[in-house]
PDB file of N, CA and C in Angstrom:
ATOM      1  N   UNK A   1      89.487-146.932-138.371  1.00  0.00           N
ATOM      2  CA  UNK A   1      90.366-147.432-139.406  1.00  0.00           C
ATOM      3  C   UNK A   1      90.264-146.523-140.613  1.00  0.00           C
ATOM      4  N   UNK A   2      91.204-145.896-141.172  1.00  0.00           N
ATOM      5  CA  UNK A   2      91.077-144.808-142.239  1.00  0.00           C
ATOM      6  C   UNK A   2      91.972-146.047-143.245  1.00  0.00           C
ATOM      7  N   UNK A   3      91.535-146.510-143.810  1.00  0.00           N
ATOM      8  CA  UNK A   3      91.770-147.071-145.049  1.00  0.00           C
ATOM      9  C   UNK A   3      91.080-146.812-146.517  1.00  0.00           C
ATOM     10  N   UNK A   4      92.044-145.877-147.340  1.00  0.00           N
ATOM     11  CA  UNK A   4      91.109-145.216-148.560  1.00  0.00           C
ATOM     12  C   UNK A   4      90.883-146.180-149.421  1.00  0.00           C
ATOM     13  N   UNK A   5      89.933-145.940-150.161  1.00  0.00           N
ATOM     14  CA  UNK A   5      89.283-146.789-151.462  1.00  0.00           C
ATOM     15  C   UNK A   5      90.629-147.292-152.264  1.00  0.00           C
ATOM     16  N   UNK A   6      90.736-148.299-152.931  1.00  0.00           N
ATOM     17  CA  UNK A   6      91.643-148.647-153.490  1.00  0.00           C
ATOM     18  C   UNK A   6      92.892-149.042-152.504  1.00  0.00           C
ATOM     19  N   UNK A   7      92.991-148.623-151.451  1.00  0.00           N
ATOM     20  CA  UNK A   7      94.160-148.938-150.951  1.00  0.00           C
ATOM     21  C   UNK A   7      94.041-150.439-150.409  1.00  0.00           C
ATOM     22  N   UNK A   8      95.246-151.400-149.694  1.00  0.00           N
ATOM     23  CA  UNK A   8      94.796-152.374-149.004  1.00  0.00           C
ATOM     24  C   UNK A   8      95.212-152.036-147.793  1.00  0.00           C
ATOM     25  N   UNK A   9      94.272-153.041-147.049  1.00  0.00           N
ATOM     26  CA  UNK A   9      94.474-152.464-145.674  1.00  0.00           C
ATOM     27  C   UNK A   9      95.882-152.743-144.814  1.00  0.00           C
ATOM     28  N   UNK A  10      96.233-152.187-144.192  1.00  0.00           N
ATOM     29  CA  UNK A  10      97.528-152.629-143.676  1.00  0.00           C
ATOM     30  C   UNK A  10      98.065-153.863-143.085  1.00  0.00           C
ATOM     31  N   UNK A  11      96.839-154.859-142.537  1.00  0.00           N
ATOM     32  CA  UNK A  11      96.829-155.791-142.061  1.00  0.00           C
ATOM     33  C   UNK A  11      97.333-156.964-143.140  1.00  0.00           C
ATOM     34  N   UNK A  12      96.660-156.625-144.674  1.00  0.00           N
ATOM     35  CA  UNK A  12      96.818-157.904-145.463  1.00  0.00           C
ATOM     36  C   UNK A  12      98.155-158.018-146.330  1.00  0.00           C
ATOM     37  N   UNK A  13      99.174-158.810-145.622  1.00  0.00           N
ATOM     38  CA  UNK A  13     100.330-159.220-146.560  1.00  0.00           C
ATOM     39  C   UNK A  13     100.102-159.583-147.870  1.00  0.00           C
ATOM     40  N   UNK A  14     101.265-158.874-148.220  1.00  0.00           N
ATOM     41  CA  UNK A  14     101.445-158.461-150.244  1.00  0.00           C
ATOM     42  C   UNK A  14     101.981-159.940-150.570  1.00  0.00           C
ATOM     43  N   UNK A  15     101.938-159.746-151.227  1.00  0.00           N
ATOM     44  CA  UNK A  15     103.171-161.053-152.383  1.00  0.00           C
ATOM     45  C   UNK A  15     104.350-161.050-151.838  1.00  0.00           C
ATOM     46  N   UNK A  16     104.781-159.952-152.389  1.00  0.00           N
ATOM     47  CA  UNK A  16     106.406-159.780-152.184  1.00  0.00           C
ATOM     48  C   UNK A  16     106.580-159.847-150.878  1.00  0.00           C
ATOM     49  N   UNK A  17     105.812-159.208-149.759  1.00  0.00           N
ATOM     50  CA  UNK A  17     106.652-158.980-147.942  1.00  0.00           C
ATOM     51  C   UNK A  17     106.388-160.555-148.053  1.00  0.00           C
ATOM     52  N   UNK A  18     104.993-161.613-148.389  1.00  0.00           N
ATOM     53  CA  UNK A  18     104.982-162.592-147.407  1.00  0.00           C
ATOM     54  C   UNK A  18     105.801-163.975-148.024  1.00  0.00           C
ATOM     55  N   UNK A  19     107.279-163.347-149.313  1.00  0.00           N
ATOM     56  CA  UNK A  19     108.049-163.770-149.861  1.00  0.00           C
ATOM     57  C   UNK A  19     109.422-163.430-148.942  1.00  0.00           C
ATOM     58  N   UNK A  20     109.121-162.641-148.390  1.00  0.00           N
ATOM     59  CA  UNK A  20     110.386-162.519-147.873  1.00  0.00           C
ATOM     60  C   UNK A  20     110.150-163.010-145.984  1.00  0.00           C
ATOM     61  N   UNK A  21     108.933-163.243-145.620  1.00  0.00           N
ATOM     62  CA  UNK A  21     108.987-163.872-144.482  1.00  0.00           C
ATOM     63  C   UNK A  21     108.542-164.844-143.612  1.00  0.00           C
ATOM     64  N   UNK A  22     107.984-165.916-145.513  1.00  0.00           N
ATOM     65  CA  UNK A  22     107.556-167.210-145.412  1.00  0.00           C
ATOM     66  C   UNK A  22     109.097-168.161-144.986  1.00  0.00           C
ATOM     67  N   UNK A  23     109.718-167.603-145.424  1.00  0.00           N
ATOM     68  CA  UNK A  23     110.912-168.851-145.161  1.00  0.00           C
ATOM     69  C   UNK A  23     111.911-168.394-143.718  1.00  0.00           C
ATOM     70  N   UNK A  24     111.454-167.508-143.258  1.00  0.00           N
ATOM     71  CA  UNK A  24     111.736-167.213-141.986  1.00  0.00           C
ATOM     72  C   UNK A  24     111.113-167.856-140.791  1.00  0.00           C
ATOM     73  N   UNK A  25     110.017-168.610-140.730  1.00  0.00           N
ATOM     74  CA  UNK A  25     108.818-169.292-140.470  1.00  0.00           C
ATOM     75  C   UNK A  25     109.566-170.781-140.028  1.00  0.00           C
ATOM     76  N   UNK A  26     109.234-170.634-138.633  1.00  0.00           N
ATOM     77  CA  UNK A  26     109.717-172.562-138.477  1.00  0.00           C
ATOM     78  C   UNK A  26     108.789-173.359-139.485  1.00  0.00           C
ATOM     79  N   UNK A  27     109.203-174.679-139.813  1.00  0.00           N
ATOM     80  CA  UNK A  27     107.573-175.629-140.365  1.00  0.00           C
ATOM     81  C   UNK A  27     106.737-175.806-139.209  1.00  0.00           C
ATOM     82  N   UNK A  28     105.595-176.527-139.664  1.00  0.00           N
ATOM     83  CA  UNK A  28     104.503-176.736-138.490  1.00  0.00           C
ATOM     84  C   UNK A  28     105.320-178.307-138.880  1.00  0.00           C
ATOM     85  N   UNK A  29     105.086-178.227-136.983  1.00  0.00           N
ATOM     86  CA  UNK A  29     104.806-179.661-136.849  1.00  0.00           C
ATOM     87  C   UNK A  29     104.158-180.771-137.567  1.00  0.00           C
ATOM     88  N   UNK A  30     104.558-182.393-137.900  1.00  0.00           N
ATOM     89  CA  UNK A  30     103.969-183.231-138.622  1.00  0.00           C
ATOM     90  C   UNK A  30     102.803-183.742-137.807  1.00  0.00           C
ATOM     91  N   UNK A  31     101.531-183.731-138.818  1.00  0.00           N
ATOM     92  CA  UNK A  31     100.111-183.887-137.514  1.00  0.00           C
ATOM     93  C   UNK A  31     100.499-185.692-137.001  1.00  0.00           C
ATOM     94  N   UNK A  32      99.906-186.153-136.325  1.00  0.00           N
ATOM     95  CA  UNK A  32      99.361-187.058-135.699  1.00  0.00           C
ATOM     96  C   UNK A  32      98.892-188.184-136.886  1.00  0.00           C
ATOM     97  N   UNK A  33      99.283-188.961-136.988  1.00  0.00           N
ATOM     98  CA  UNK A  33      98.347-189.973-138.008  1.00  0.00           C
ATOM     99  C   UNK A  33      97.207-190.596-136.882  1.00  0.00           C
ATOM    100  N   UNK A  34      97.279-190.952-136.092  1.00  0.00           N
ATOM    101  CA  UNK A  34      95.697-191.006-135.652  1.00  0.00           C
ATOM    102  C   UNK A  34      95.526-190.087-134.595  1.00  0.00           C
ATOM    103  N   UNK A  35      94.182-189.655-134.450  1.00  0.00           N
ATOM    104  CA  UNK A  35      93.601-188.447-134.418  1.00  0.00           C
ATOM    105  C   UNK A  35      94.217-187.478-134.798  1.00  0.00           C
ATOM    106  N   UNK A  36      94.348-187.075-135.458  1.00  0.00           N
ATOM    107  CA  UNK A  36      94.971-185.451-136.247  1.00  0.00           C
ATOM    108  C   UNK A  36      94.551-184.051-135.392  1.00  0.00           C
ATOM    109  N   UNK A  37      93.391-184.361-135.150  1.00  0.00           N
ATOM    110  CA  UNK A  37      92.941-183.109-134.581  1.00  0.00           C
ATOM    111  C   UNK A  37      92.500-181.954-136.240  1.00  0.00           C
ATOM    112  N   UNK A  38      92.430-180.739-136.140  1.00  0.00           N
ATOM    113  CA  UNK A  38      92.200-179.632-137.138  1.00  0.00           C
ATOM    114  C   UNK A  38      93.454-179.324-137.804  1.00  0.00           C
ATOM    115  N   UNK A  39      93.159-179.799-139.477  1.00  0.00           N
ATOM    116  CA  UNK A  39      94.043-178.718-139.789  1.00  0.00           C
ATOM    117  C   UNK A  39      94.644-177.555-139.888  1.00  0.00           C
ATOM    118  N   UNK A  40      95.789-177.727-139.586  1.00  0.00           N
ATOM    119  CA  UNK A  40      96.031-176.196-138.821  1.00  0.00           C
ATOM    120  C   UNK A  40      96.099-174.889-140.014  1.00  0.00           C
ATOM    121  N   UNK A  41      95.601-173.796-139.892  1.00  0.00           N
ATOM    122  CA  UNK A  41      95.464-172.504-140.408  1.00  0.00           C
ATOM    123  C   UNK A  41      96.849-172.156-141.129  1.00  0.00           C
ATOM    124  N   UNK A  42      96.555-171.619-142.528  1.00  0.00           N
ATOM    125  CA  UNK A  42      97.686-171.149-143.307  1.00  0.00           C
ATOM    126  C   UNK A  42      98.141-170.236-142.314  1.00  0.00           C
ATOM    127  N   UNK A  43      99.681-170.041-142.054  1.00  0.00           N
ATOM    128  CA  UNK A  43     100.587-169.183-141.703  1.00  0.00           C
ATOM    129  C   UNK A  43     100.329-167.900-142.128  1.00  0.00           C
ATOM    130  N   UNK A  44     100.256-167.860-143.382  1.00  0.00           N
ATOM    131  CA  UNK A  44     100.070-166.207-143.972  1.00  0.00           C
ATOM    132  C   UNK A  44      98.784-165.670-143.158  1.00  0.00           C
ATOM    133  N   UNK A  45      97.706-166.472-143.300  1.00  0.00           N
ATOM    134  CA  UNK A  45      96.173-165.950-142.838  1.00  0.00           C
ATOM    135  C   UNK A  45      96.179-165.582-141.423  1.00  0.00           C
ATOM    136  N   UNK A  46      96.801-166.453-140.661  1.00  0.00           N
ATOM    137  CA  UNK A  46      97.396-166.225-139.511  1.00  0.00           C
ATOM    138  C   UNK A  46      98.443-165.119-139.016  1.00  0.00           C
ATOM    139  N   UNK A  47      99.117-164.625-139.402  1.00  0.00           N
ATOM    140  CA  UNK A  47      99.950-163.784-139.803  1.00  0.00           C
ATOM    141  C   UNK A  47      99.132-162.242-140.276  1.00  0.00           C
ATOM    142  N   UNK A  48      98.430-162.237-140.898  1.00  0.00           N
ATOM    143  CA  UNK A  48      97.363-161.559-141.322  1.00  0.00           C
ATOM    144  C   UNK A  48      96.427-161.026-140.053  1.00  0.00           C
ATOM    145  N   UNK A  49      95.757-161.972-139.123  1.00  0.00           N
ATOM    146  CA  UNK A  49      95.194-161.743-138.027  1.00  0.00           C
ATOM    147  C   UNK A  49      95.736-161.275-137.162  1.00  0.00           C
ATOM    148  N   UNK A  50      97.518-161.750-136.733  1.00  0.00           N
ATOM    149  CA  UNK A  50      98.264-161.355-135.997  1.00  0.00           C
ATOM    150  C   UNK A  50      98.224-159.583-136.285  1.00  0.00           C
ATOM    151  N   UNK A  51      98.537-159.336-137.545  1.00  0.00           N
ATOM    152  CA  UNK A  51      98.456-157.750-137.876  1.00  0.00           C
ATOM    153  C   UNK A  51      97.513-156.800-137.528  1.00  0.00           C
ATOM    154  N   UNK A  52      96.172-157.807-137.486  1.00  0.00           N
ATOM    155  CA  UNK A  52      94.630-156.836-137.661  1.00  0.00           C
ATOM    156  C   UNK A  52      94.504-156.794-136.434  1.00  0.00           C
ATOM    157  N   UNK A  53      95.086-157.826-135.173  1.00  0.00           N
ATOM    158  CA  UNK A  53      94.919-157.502-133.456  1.00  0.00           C
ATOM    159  C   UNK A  53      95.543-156.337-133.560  1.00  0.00           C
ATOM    160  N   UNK A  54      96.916-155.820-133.540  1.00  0.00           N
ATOM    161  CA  UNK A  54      98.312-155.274-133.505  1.00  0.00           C
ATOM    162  C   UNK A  54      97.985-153.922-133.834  1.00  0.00           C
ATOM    163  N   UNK A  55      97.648-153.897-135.175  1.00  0.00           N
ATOM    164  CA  UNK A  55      96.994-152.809-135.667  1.00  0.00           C
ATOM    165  C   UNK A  55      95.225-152.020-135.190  1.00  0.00           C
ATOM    166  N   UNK A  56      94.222-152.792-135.137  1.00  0.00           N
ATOM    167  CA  UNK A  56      93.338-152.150-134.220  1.00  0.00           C
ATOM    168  C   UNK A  56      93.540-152.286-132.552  1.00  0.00           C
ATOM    169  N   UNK A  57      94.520-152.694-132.291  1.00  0.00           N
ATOM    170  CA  UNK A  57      94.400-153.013-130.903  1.00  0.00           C
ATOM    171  C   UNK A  57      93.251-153.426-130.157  1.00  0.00           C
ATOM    172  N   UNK A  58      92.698-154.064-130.616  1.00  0.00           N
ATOM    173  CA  UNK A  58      91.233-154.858-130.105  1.00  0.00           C
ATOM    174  C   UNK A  58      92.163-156.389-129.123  1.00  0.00           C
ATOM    175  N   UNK A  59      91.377-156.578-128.032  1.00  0.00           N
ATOM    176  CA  UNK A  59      91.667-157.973-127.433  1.00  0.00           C
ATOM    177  C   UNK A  59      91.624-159.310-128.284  1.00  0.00           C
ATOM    178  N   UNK A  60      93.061-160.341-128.216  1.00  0.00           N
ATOM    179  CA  UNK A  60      92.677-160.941-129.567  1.00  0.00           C
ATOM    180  C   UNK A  60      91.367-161.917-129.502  1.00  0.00           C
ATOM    181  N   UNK A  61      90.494-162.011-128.166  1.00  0.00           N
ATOM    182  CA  UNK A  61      89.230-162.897-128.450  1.00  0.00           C
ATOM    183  C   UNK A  61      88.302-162.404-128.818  1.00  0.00           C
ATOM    184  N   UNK A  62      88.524-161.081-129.802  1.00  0.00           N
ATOM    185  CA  UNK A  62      87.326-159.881-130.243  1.00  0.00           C
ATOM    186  C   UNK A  62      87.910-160.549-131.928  1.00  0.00           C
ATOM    187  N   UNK A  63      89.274-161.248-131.982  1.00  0.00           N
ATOM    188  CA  UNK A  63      89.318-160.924-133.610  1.00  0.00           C
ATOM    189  C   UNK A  63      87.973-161.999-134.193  1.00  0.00           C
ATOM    190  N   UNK A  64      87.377-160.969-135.428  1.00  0.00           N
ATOM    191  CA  UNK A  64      86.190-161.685-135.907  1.00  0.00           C
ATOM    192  C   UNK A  64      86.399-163.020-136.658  1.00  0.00           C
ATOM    193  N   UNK A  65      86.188-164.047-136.772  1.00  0.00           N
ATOM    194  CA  UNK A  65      86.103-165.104-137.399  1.00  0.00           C
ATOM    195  C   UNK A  65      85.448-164.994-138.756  1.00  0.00           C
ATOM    196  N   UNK A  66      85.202-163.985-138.818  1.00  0.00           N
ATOM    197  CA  UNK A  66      84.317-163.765-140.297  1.00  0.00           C
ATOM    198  C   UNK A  66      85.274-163.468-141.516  1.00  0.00           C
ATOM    199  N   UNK A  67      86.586-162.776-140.744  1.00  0.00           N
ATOM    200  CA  UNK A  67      87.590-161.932-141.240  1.00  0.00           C
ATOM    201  C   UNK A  67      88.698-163.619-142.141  1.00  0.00           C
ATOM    202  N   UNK A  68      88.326-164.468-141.578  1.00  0.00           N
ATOM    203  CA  UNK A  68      89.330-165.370-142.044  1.00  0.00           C
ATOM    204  C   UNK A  68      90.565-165.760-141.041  1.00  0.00           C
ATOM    205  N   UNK A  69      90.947-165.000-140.524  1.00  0.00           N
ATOM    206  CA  UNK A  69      92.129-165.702-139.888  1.00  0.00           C
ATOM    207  C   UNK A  69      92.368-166.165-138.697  1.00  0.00           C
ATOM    208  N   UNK A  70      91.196-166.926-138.337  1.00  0.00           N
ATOM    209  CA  UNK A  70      91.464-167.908-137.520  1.00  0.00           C
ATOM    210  C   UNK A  70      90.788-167.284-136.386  1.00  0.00           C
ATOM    211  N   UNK A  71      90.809-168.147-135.160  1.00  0.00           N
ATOM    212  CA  UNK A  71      90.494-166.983-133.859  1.00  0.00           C
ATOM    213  C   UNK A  71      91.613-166.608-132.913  1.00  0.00           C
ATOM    214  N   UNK A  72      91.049-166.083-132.098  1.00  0.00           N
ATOM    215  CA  UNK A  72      92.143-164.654-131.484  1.00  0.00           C
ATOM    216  C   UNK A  72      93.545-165.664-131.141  1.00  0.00           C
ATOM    217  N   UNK A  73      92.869-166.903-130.375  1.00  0.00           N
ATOM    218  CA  UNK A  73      93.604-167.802-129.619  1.00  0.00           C
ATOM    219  C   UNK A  73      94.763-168.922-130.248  1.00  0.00           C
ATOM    220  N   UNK A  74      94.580-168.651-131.839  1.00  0.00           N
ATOM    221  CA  UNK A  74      95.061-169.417-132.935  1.00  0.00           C
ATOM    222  C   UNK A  74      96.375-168.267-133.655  1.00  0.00           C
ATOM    223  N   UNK A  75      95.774-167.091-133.326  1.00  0.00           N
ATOM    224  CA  UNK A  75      96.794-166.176-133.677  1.00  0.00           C
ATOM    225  C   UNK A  75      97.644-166.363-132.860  1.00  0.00           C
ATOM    226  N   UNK A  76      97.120-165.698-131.647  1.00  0.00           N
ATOM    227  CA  UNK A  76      97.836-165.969-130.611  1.00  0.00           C
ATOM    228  C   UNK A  76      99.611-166.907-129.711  1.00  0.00           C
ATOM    229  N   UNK A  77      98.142-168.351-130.306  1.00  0.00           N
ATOM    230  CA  UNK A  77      99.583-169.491-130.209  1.00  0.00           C
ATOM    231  C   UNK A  77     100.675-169.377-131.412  1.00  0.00           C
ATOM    232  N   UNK A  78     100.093-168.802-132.439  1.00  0.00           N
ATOM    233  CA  UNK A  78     101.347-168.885-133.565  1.00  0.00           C
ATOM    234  C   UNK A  78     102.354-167.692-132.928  1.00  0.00           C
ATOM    235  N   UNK A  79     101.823-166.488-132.558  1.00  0.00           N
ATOM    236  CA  UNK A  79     102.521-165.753-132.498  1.00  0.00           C
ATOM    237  C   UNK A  79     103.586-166.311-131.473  1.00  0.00           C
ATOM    238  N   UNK A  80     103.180-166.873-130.509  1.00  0.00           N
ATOM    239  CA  UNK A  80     103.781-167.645-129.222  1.00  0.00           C
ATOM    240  C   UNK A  80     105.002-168.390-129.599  1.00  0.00           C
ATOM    241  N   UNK A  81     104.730-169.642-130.811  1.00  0.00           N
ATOM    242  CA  UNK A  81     105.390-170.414-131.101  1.00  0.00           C
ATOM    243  C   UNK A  81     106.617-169.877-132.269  1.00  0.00           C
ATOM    244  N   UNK A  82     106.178-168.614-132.750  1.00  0.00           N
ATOM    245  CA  UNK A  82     106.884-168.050-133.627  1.00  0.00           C
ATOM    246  C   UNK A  82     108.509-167.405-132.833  1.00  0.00           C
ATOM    247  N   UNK A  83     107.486-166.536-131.949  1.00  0.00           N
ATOM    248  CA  UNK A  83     108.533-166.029-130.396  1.00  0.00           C
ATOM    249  C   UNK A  83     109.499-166.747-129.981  1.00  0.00           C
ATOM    250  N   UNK A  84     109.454-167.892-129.519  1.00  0.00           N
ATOM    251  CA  UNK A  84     109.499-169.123-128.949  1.00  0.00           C
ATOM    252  C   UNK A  84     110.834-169.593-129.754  1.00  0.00           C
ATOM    253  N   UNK A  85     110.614-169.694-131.116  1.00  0.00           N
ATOM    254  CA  UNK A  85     111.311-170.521-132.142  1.00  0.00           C
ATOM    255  C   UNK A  85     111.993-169.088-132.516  1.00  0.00           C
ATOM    256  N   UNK A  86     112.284-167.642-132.108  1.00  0.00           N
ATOM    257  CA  UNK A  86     113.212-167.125-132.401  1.00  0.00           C
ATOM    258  C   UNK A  86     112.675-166.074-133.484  1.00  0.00           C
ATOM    259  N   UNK A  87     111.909-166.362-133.885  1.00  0.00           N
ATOM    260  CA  UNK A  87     111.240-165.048-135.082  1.00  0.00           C
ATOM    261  C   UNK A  87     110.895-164.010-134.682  1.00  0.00           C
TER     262      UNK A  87
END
């Protein structure tokens, strides 16, 4: 990864791009009033992970959980459901 000092890395959406492709975004589904299950992961952060697979090309059950955005399999389904719903 050659990412210089000061720069951001390519993976992390700006202001402005994740202004122009938050409302492109189906909504999430309304949870469950009983059992809910996990709240589900901000879109952007998710979105974010989707980039950092894409971009290192690592398998997404390698993406680190340390990194914030979720695990490989959470990217994954968004990316799925994003597909899916036309994005």
């Amino acid at each position: 990864m050659n990412v210089s000092r000061g720069e951001q890395p390519p993976w992390i959406v700006s202001d402005d791009l994740w202004a122009e492709i938050a409302p492109l975004l189906p909504p999430r589904p309304p949870r469950r009033y009983r059992y809910p299950g996990r709240k589900p992961l901000d879109d952007r952060k998710v979105l974010c992970g989707i980039l950092f697979v894409l971009y290192t090309a690592i398998p997404w059950e390698y993406l680190p959980q340390e990194l914030g955005f979720g695990s490989g399999m959470t990217c994954w389904r968004r990316l799925r459901d994003w597909n899916d719903a036309g994005v």
